[in-house]
Protein backbone atom coordinates (compact mmCIF):
# COMPACT_ATOMS: atom_id res chain seq x y z
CA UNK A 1 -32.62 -6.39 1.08
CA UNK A 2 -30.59 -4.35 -0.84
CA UNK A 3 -28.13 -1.88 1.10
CA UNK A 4 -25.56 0.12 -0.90
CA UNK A 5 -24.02 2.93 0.59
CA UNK A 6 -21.82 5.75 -1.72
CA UNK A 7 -20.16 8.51 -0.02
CA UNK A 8 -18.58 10.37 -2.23
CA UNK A 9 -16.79 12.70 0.26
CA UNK A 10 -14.90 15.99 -0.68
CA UNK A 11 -12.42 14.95 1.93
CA UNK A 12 -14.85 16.33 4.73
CA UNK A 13 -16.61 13.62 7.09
CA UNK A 14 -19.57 13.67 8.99
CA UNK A 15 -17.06 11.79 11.53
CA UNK A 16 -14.05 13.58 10.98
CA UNK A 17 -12.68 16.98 8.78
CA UNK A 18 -9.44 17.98 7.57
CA UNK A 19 -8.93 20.56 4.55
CA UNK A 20 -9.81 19.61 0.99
CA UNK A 21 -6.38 17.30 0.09
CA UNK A 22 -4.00 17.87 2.89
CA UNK A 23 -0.66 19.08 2.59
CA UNK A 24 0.83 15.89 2.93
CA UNK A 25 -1.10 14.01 0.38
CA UNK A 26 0.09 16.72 -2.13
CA UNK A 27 3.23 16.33 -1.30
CA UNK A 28 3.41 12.41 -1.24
CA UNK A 29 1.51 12.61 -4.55
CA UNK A 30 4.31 15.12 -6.18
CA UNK A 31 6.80 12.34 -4.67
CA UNK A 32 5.30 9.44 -6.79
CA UNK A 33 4.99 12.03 -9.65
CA UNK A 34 8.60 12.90 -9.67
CA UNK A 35 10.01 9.41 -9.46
CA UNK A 36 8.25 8.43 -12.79
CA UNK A 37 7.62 4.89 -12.16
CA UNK A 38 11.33 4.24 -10.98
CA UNK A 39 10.08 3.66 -6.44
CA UNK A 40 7.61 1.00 -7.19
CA UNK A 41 7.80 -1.93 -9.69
CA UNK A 42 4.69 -2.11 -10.77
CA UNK A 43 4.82 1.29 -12.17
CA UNK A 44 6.63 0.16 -14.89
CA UNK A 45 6.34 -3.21 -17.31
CA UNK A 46 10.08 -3.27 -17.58
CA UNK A 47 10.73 -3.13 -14.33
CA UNK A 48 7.88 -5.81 -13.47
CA UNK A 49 9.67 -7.85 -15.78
CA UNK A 50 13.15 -7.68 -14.59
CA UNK A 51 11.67 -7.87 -10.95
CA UNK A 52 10.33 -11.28 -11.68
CA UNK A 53 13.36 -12.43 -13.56
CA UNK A 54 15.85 -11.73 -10.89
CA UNK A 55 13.48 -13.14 -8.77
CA UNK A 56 13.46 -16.54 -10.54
CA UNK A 57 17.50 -16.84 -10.73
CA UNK A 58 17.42 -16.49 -6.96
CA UNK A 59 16.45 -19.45 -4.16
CA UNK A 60 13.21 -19.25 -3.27
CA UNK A 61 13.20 -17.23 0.30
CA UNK A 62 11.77 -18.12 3.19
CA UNK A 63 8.91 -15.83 3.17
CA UNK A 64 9.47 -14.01 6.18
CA UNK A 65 8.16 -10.66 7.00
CA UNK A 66 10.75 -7.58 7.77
CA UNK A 67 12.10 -8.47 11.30
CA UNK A 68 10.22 -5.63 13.27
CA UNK A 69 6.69 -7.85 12.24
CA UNK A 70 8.58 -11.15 13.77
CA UNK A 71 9.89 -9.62 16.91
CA UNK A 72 6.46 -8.14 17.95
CA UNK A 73 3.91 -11.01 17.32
CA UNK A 74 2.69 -13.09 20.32
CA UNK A 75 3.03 -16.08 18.59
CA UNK A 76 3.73 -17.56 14.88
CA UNK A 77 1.45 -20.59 13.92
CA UNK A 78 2.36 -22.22 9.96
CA UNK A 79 0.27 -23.29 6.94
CA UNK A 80 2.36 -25.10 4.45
CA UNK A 81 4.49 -21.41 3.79
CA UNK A 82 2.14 -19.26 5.21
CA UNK A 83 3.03 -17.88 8.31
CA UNK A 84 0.30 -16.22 10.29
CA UNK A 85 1.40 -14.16 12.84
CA UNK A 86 -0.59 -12.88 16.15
CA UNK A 87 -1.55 -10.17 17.97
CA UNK A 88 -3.39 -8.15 20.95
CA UNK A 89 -3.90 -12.27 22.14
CA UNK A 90 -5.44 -11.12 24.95
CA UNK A 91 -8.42 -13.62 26.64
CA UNK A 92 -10.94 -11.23 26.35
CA UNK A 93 -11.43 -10.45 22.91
CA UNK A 94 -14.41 -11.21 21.15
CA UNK A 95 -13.64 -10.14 17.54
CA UNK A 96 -10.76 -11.47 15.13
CA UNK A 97 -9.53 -9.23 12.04
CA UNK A 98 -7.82 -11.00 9.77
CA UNK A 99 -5.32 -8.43 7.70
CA UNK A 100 -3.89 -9.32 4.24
CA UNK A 101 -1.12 -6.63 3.23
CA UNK A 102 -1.08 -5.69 -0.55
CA UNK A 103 2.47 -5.56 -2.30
CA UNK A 104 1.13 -7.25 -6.02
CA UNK A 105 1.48 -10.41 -4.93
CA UNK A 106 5.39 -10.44 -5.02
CA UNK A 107 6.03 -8.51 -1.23
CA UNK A 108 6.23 -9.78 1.95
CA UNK A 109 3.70 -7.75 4.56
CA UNK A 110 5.88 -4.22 5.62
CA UNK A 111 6.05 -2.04 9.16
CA UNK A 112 3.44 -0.14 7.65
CA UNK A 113 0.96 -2.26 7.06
CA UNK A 114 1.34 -3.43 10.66
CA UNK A 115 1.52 -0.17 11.99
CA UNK A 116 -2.00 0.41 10.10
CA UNK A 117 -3.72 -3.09 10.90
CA UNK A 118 -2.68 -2.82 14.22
CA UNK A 119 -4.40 0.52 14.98
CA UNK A 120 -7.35 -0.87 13.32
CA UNK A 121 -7.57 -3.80 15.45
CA UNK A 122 -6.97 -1.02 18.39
CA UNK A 123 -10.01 0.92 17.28
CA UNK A 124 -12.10 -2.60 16.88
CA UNK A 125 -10.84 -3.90 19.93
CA UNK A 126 -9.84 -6.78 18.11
CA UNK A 127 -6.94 -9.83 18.03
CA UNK A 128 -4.83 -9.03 15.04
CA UNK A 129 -3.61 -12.00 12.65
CA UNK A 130 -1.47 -10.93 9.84
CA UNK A 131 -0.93 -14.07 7.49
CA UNK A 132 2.67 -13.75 5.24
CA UNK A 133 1.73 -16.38 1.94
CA UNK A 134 4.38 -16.83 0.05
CA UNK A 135 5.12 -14.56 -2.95
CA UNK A 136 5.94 -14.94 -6.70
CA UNK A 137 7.30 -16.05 -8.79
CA UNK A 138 8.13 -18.98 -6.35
CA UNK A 139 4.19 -19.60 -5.39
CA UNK A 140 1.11 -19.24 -6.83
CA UNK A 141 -2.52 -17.99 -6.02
CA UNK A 142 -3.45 -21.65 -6.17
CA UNK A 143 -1.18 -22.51 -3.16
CA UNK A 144 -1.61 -19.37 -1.05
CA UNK A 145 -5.56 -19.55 -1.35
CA UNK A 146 -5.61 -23.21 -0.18
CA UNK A 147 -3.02 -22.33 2.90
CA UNK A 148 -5.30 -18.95 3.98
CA UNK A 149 -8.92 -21.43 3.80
CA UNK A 150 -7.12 -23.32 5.77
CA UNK A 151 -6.14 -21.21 8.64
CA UNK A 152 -9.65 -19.51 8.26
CA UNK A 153 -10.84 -22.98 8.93
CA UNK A 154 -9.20 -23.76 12.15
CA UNK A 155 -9.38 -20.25 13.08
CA UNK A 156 -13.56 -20.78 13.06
CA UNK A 157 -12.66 -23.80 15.05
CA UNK A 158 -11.25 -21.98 17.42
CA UNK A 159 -12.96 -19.04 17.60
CA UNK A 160 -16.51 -20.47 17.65
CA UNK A 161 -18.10 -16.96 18.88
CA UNK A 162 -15.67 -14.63 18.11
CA UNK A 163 -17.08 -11.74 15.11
CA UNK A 164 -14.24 -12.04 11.99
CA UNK A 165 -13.26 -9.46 9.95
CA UNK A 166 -11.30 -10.05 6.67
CA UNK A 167 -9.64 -6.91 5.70
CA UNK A 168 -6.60 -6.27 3.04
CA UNK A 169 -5.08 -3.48 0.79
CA UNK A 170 -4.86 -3.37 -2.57
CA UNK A 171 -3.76 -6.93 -3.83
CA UNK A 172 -4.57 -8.26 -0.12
CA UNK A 173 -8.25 -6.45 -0.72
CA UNK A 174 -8.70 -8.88 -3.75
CA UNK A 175 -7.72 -11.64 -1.79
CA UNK A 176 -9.55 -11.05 1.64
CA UNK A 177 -12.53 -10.71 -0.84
CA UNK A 178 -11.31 -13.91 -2.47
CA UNK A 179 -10.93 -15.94 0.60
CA UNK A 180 -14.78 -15.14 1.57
CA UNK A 181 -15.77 -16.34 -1.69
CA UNK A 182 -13.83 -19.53 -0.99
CA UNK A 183 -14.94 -19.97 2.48
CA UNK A 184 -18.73 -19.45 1.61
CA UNK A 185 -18.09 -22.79 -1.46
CA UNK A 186 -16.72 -24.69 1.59
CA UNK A 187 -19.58 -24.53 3.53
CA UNK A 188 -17.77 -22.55 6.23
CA UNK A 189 -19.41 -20.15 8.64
CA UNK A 190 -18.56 -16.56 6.33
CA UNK A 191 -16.95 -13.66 8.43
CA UNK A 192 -18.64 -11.11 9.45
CA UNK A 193 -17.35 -8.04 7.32
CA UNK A 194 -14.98 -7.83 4.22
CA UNK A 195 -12.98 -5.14 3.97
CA UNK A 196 -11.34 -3.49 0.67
CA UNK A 197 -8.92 -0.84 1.01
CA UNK A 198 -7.90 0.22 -2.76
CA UNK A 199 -8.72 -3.69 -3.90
CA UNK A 200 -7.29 -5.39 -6.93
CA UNK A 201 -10.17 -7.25 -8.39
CA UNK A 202 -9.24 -8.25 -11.52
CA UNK A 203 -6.27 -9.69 -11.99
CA UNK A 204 -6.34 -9.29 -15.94
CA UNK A 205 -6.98 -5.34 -15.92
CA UNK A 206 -9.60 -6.21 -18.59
CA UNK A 207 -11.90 -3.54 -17.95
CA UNK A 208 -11.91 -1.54 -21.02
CA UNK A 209 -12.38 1.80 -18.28
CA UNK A 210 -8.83 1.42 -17.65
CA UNK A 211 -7.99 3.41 -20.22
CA UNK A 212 -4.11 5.13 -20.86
CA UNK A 213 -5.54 8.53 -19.87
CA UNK A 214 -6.64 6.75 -16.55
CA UNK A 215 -3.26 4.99 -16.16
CA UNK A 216 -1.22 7.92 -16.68
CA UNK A 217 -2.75 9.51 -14.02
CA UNK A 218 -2.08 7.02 -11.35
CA UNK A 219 1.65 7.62 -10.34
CA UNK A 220 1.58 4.60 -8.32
CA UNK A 221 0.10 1.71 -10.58
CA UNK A 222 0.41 0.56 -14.51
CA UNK A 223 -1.54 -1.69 -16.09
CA UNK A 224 0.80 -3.40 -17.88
CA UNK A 225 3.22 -4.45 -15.49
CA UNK A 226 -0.08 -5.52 -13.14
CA UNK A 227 -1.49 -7.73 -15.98
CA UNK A 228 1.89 -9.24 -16.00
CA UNK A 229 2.44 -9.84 -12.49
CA UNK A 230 -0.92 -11.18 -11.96
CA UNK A 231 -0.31 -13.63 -15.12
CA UNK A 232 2.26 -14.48 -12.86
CA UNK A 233 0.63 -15.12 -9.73
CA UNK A 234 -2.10 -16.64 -11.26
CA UNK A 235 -0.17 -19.49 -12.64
CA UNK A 236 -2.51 -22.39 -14.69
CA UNK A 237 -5.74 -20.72 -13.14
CA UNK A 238 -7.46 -18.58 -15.54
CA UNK A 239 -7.55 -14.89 -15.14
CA UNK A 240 -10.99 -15.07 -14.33
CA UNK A 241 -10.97 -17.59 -11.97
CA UNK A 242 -12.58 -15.37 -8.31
CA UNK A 243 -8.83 -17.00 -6.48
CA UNK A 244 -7.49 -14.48 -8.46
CA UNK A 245 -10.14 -12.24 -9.78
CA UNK A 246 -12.71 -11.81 -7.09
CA UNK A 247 -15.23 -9.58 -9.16
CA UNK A 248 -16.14 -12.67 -11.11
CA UNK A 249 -17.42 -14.43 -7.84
CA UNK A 250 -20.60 -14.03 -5.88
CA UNK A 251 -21.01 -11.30 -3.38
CA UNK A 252 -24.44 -12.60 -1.87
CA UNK A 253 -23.58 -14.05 1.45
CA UNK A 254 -19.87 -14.18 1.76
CA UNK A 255 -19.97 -11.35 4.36
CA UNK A 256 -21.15 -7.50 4.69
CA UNK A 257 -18.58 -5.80 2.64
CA UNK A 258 -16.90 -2.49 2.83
CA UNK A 259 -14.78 -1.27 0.54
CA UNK A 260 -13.02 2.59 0.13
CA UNK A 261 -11.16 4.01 -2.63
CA UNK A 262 -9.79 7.26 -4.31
CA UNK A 263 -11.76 8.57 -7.38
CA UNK A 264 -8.39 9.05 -8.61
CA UNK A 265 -6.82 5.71 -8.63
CA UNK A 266 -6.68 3.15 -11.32
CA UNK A 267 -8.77 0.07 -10.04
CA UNK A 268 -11.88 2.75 -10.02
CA UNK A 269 -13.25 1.22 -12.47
CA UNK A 270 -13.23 -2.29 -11.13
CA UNK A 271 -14.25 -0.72 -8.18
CA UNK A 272 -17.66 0.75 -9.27
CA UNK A 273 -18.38 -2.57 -10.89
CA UNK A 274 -18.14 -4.29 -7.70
CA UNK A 275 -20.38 -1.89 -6.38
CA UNK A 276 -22.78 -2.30 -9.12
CA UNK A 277 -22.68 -6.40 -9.63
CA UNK A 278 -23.39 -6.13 -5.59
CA UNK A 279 -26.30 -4.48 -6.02
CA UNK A 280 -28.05 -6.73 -8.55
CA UNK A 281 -26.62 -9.61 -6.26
CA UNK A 282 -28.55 -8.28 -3.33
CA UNK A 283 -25.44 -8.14 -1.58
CA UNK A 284 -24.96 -5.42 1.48
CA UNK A 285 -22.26 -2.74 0.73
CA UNK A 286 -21.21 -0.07 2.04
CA UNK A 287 -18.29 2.36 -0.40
CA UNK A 288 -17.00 5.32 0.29
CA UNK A 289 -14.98 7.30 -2.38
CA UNK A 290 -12.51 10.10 -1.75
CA UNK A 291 -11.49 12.86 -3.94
CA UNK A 292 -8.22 13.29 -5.40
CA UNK A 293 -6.16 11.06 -3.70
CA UNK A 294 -4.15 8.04 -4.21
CA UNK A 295 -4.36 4.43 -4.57
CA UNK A 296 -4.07 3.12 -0.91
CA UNK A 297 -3.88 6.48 0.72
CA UNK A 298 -6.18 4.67 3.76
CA UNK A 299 -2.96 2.66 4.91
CA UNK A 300 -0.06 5.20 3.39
CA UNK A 301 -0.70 7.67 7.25
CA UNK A 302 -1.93 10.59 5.34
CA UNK A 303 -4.39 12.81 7.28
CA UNK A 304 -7.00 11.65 5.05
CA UNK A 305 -6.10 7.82 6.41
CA UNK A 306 -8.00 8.92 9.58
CA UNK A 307 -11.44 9.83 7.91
CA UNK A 308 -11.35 6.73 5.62
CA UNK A 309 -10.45 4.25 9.04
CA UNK A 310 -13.20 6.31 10.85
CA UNK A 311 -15.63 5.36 8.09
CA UNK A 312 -14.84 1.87 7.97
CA UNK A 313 -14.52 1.23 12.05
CA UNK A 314 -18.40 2.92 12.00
CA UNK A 315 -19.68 0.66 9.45
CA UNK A 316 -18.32 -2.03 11.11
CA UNK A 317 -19.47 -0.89 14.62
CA UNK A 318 -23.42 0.63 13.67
């Protein structure tokens, strides 16, 4: 059976309402507007590019998230250079969500992306585990992907009746969708939900929908310096291989997905291709768009954030 659900919101919720585009998503979207591509690297090919090369002169770091992460987990458990850290441990939990922060596959997970999975795993009642792969240049996709199937692996193990959620932002919404692809070729019991916030799904920006109209609009991403970073992290896999590029992998069966987005943002179209290619894969969905917005806006704490979480912690509790 076919379920695919499209809200395409005007920033009002059945669950929730705030005014049509807050104040402070204006004002955090003049903010990106004003810098010009100079805040965030992958606004900006050049800056991509020097990114990386600097990056490759230096040691290869330890791959350790921003102290405040390390100081406040339970416990710290290692997967070749993956470090997956816990927690909300507590005995009594019956559901595991499994958060993979976005930064384009070269940043570590920050204080906000804890902040944000842990009041989602608040709201679910859930033990948090917030994996930190390795980044590039220094590692691949190939490398992370086998680490993260791994600890899904034992996780199952140990967590035979536990409900799992896989949930990520941006590049870590391509690769929680990723892993479930992986995990369903391995045989392995699939979680229970997927969750995309903003995802990357195609690590080649080969949709001819991006267009430089659309790219100019989104103050956050360009789709040059992502094609190079993901050529990058992809390494000798081919930029349509679903470790890097989940929209080329099946969607049947690898758990219910959920996915929410900004109209406004550049992976749209990428986006409403998921949505369709789940469809004709008979694949349940559930998407809710929100107008005139940003890319990520869900985990960035604008008031918006709240109705987009709301709509995700329903789906995943009706």
């Amino acid at each position: 059976m076919i379920t695919l659900l499209l809200s395409l919101v005007a920033c009002t919720s059945a669950r929730d309402a705030v005014p049509v585009v807050s104040v402070q998503a204006r004002l955090f979207n003049t903010a990106l507007e004003r810098a010009d591509g100079r805040a965030i690297v992958v606004t900006d090919l050049e800056l991509a590019e020097a990114f990386i090369q600097d990056a490759l002169a230096q040691e290869p770091s330890d791959y350790r998230p921003p102290p405040a992460i390390r100081k406040q987990a339970d416990s710290r458990t290692a997967y070749g250079s993956t470090q997956v850290y816990s927690f909300r441990t507590e005995p009594s939990k019956t559901t595991t969500l499994v958060f993979l922060s976005g930064g384009a596959y070269i940043y570590q997970p920050t204080s906000m992306h804890l902040k944000f999975a842990a009041e989602m795993a608040e709201r679910l009642d859930a033990e948090l585990l917030m994996p930190a792969h390795a980044v590039a240049p220094h590692a691949n996709a190939e490398q992370a992907n086998a680490e993260l199937v791994k600890m899904y692996q034992d996780m199952v193990i140990q967590r035979p009746e536990q409900r799992i959620i896989l949930m990520g932002d941006s590049s870590g919404g391509g690769m929680a969708l990723s892993m479930a692809q992986q995990i369903q070729a391995a045989g392995v019991r699939p979680a229970d939900f997927v969750v995309m916030i903003s995802p990357w799904l195609d690590i080649g920006m080969a949709n001819p929908e991006i267009t430089p109209e659309r790219d100019a609009e989104d103050f956050m991403l360009d789709a040059k310096a992502l094609a190079y970073v993901g050529q990058v992290w992809a390494g000798d896999l081919a930029l349509d291989d679903p470790r890097v590029s989940p929209i080329y992998g099946p969607l049947k069966g690898v758990g219910e997905l959920i996915m929410v987005a900004s109209d406004n943002e550049l992976f749209i179209p990428d986006i409403h291709l998921l949505t369709q290619y789940a469809e004709q894969q008979g694949a349940i969905i559930n998407y809710h768009e929100y107008p005139n917005l940003f890319h990520d806006f869900t985990v960035l704490g604008v008031p918006e954030s709240k109705i987009s979480m709301a709509d995700i912690v329903a789906d995943i509790q009706d």
